[in-house]
Protein backbone atom coordinates (compact mmCIF):
# COMPACT_ATOMS: atom_id res chain seq x y z
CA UNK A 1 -11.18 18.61 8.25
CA UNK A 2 -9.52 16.21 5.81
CA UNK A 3 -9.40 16.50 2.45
CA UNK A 4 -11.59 14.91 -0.08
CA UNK A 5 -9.81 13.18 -2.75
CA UNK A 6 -11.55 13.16 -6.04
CA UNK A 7 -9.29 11.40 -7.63
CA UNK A 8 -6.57 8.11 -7.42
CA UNK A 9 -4.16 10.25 -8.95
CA UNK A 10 -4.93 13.01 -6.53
CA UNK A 11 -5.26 10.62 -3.89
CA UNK A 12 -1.45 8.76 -4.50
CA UNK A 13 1.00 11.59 -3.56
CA UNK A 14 -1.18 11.54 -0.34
CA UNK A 15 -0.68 7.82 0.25
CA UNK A 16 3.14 7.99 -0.30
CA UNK A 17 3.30 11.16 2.18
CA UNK A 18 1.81 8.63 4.81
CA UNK A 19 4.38 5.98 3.78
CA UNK A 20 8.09 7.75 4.56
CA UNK A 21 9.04 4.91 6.78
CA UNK A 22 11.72 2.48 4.31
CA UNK A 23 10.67 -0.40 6.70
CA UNK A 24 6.62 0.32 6.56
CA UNK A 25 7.37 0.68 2.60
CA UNK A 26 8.81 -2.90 2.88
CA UNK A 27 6.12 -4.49 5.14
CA UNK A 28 3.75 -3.61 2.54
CA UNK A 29 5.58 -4.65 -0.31
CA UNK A 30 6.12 -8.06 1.41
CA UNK A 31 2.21 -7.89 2.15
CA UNK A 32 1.48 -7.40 -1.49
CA UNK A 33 4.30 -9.64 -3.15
CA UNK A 34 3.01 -12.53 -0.56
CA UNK A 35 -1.03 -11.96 -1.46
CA UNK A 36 -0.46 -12.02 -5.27
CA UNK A 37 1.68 -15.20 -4.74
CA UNK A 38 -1.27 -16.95 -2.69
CA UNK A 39 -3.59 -15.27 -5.22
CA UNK A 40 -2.07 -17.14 -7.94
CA UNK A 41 -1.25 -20.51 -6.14
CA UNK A 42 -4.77 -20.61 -5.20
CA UNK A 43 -5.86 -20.22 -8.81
CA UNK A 44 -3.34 -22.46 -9.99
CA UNK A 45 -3.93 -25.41 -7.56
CA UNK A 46 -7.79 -24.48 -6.97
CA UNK A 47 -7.15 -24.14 -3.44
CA UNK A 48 -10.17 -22.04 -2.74
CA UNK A 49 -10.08 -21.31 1.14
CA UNK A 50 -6.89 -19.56 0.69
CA UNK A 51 -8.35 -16.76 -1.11
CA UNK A 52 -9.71 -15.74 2.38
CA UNK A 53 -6.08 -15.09 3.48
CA UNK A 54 -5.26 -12.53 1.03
CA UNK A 55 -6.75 -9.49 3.43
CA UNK A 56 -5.27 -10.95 6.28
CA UNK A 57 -1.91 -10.99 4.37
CA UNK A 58 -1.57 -7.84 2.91
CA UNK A 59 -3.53 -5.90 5.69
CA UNK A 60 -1.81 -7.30 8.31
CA UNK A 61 1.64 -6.54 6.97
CA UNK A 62 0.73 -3.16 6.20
CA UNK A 63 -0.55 -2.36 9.42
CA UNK A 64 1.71 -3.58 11.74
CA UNK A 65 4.13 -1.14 9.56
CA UNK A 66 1.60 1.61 9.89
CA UNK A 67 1.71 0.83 13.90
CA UNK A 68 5.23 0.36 14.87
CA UNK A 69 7.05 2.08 11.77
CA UNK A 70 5.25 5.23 10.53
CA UNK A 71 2.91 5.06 13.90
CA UNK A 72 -0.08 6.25 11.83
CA UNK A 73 -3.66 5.45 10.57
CA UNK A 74 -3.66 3.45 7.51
CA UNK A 75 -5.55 5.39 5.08
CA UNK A 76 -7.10 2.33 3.86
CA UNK A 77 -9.94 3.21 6.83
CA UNK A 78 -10.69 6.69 4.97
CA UNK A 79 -10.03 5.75 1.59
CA UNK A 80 -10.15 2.02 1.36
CA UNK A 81 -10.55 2.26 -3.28
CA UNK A 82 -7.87 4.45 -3.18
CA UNK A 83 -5.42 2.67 -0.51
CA UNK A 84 -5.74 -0.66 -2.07
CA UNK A 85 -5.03 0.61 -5.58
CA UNK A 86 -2.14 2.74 -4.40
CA UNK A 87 -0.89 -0.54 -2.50
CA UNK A 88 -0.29 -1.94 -5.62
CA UNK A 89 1.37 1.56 -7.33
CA UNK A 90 3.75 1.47 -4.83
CA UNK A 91 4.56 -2.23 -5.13
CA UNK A 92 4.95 -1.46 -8.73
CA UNK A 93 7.22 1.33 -8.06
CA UNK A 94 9.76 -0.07 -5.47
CA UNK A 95 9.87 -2.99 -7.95
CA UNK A 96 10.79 -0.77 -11.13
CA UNK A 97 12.87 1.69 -8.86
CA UNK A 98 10.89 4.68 -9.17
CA UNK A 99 9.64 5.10 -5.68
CA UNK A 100 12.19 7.38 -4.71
CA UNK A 101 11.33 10.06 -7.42
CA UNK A 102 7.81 9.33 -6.62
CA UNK A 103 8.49 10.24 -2.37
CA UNK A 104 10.44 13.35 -3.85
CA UNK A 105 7.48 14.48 -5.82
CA UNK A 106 4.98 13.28 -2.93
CA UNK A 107 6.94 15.50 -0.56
CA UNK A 108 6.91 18.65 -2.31
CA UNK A 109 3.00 18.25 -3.38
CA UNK A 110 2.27 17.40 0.08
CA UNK A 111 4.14 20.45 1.51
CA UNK A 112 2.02 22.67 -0.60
């Protein structure tokens, strides 16, 4: 049975256990960089019906990395709170540099 998360922090080492694949980690940094951009240039030119591609955006870059790259389930079906906030962690992280600590530290939590 899988485990219950209680938490995001709880949840994250999870998330970057599932995410070992450099070029799924990409995808979904692409995914996210290119959502917040048409988040933003929708706001900024009040181009409305473009809001409706963010999903498709940042979903659909994710999991075509989750099928071809790391070939597994996006947790974002179990945990979809969790995934989407993570997505954004690790954006943040491979931006500052920190998500190789981070898969270090996911790795040997996961293990245990």
């Amino acid at each position: 049975m899988p485990k219950k998360f209680q938490s995001l922090k709880e949840f994250y080492p999870f998330y970057l256990s599932e995410h070992q694949n450099r070029t799924s980690r990409n995808l979904h940094f692409i995914g996210t960089l290119l959502l917040i951009i048409c988040f933003f240039y929708s706001l900024i030119t009040q181009t409305w019906w473009m809001l409706v591609l963010i999903p498709v955006i940042g979903y659909g870059f994710a999991w075509f990395g989750h099928a071809f790259f790391e070939k597994n389930k996006p947790a974002t079906f179990t945990y979809p709170f969790y995934s989407l906030a993570s997505d954004f962690i690790m954006f943040w992280d491979i931006l500052n540099g920190s998500i190789g600590e981070k898969l270090k530290r996911a790795k040997e939590v996961h293990q245990h």
